[in-house]
C-alpha atoms as a PDB file:
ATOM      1  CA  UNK A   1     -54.425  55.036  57.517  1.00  0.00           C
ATOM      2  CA  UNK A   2     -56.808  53.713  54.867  1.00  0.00           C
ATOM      3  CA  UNK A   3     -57.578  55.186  51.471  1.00  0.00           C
ATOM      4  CA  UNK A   4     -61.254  56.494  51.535  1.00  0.00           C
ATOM      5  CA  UNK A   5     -62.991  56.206  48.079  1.00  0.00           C
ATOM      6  CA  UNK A   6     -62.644  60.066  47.382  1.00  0.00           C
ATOM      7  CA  UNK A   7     -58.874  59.729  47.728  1.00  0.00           C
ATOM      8  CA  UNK A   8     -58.452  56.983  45.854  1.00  0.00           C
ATOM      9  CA  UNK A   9     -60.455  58.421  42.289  1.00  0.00           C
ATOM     10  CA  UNK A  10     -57.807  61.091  43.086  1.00  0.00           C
ATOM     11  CA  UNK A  11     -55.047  58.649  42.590  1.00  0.00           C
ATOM     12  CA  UNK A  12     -56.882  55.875  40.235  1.00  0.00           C
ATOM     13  CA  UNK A  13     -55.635  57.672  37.268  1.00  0.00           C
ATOM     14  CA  UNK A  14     -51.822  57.474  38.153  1.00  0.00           C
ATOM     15  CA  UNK A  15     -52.405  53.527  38.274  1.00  0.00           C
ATOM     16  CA  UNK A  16     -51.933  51.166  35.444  1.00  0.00           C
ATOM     17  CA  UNK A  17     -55.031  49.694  34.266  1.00  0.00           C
ATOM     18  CA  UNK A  18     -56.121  46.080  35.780  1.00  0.00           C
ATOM     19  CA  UNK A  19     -56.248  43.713  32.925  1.00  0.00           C
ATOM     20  CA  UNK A  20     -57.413  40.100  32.962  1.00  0.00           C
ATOM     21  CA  UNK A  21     -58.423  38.003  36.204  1.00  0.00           C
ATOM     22  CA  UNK A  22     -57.421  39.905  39.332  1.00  0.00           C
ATOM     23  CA  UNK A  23     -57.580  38.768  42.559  1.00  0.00           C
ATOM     24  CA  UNK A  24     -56.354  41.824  44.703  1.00  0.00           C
ATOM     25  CA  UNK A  25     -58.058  44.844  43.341  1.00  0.00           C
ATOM     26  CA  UNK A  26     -56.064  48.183  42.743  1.00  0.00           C
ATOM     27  CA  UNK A  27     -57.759  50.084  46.386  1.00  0.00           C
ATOM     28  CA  UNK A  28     -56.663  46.879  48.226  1.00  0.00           C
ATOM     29  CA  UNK A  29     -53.152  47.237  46.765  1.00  0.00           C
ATOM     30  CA  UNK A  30     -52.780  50.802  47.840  1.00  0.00           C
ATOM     31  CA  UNK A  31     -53.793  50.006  51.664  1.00  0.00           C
ATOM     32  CA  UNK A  32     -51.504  46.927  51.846  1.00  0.00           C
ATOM     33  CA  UNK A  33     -48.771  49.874  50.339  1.00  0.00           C
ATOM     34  CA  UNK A  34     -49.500  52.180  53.018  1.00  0.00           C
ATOM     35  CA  UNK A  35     -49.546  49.614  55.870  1.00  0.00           C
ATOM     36  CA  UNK A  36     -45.862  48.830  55.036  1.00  0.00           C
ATOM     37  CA  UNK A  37     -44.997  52.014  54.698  1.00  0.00           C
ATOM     38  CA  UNK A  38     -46.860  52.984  58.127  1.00  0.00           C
ATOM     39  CA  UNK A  39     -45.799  49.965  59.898  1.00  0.00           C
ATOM     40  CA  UNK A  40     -42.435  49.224  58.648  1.00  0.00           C
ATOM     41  CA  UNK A  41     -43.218  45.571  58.038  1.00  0.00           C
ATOM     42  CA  UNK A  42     -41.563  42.945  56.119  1.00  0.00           C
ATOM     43  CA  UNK A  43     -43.154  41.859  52.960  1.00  0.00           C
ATOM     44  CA  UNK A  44     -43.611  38.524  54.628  1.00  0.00           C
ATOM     45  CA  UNK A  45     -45.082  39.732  57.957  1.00  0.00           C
ATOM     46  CA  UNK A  46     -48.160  41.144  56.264  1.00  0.00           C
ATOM     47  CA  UNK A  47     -51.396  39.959  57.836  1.00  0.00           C
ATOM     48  CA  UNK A  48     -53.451  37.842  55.325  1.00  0.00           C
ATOM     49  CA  UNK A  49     -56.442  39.778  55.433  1.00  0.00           C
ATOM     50  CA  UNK A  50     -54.231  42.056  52.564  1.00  0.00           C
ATOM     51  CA  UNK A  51     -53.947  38.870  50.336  1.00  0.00           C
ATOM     52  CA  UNK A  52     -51.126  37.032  49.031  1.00  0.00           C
ATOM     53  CA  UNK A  53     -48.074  38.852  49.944  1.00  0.00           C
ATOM     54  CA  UNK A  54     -46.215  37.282  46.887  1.00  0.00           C
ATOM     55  CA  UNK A  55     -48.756  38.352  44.693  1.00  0.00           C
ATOM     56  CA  UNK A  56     -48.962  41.838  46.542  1.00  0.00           C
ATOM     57  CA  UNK A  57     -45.128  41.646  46.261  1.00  0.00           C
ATOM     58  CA  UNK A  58     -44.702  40.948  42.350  1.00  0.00           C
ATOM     59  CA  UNK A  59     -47.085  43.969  41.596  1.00  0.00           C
ATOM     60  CA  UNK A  60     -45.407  46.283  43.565  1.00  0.00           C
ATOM     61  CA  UNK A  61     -42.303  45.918  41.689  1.00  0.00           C
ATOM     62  CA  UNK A  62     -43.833  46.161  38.431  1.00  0.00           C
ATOM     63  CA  UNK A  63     -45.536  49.256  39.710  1.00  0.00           C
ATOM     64  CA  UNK A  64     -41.960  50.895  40.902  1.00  0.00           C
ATOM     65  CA  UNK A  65     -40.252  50.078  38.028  1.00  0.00           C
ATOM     66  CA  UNK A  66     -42.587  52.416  36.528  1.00  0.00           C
ATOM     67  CA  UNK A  67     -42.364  55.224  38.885  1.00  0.00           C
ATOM     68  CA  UNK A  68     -45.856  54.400  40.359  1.00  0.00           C
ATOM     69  CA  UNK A  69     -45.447  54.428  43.965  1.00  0.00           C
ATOM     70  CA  UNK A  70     -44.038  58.040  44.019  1.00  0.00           C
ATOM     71  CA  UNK A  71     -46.321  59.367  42.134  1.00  0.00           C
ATOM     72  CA  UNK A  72     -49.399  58.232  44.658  1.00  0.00           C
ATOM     73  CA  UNK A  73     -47.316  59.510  47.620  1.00  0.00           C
ATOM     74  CA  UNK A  74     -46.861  62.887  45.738  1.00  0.00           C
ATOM     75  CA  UNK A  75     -50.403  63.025  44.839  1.00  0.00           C
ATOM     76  CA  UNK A  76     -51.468  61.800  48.055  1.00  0.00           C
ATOM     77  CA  UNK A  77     -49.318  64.281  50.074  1.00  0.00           C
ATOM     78  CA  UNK A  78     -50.289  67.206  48.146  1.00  0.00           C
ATOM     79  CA  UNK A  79     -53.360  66.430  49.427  1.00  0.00           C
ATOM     80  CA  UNK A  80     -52.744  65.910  53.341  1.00  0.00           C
ATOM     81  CA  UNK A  81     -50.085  68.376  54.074  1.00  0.00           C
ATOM     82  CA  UNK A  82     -50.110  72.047  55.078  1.00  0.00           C
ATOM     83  CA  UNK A  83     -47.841  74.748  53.722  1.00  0.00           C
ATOM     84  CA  UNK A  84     -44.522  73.804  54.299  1.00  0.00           C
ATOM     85  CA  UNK A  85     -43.527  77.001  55.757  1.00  0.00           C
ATOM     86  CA  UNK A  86     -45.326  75.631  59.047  1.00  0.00           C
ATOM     87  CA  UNK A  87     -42.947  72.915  60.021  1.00  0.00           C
ATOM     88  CA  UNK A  88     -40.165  73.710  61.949  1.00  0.00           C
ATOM     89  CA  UNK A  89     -37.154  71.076  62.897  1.00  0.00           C
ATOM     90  CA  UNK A  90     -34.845  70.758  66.007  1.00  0.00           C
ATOM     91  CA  UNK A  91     -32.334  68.777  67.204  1.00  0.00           C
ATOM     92  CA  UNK A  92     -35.187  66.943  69.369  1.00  0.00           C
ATOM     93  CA  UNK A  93     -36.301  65.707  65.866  1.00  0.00           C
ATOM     94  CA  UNK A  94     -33.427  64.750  63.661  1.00  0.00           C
ATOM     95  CA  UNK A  95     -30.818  62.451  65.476  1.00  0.00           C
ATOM     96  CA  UNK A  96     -27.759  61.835  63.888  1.00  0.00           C
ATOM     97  CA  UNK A  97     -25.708  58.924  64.660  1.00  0.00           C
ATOM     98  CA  UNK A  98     -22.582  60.180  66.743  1.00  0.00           C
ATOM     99  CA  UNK A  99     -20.196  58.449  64.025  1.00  0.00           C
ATOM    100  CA  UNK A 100     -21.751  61.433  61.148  1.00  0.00           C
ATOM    101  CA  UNK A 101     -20.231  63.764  63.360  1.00  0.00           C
ATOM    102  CA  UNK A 102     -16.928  63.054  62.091  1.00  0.00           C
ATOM    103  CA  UNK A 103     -13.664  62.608  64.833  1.00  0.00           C
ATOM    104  CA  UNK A 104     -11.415  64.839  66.720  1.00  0.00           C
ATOM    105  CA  UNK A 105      -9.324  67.195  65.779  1.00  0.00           C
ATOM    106  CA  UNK A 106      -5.928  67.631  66.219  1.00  0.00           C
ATOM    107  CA  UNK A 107      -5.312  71.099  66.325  1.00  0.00           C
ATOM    108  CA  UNK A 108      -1.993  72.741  67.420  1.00  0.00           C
ATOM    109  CA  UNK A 109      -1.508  75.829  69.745  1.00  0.00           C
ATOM    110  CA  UNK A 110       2.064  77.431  70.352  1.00  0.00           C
ATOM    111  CA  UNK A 111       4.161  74.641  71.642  1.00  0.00           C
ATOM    112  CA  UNK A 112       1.700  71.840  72.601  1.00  0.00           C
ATOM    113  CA  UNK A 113      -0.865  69.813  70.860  1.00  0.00           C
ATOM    114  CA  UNK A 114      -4.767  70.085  72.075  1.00  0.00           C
ATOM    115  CA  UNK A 115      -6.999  67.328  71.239  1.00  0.00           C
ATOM    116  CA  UNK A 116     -10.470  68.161  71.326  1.00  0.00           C
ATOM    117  CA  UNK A 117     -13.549  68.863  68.650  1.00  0.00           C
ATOM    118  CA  UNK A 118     -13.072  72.064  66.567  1.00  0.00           C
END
């Protein structure tokens, strides 16, 4: 997903203002953001058509130090999602790691000992 221009005048306010020379302009920044988030890259396996991933790097973590990046996503999802009465979730969904499920029980019944899950 890319940021179309309409999306991001919704978000350009949230932003910190660009002062100075800059190379990687603030609608540039926000699709290298997403891609990572999308594509669950590394910082240094972005493609170089985003820039300088150092410099891309160094301004996003001035940007979450100030809360920035969670404020886009919030503005950005308030914008893309449905009601959230419409989703529904089931175990073919959420996984959970069999270790979370926590061990057996040891659970006693008259005169022997049953091992099993409660």
């Amino acid at each position: 997903m890319k940021l179309n221009q309409k999306q991001f005048k919704q978000v350009a306010p949230l932003l910190p203002k660009q002062r100075g020379h800059v190379k990687i302009d603030n609608l540039t920044f926000l699709n290298t953001f997403i891609y990572i988030c999308e594509n669950g890259r590394e910082w240094r396996a972005l493609p170089e058509t985003f820039g300088s991933r150092h410099s891309i790097y160094m301004r996003f973590n001035r940007r979450a130090k100030n809360v920035v990046p969670e404020r886009v996503v919030t503005a950005l999802q308030a914008e893309r999602l449905p009601d959230p009465k419409v989703f529904s979730l089931d175990s073919t969904s959420i996984k959970v790691h069999p270790d979370v499920r926590g061990a057996l029980k040891k659970r006693q019944t008259g005169d022997r000992e049953v091992t099993g899950r409660m």
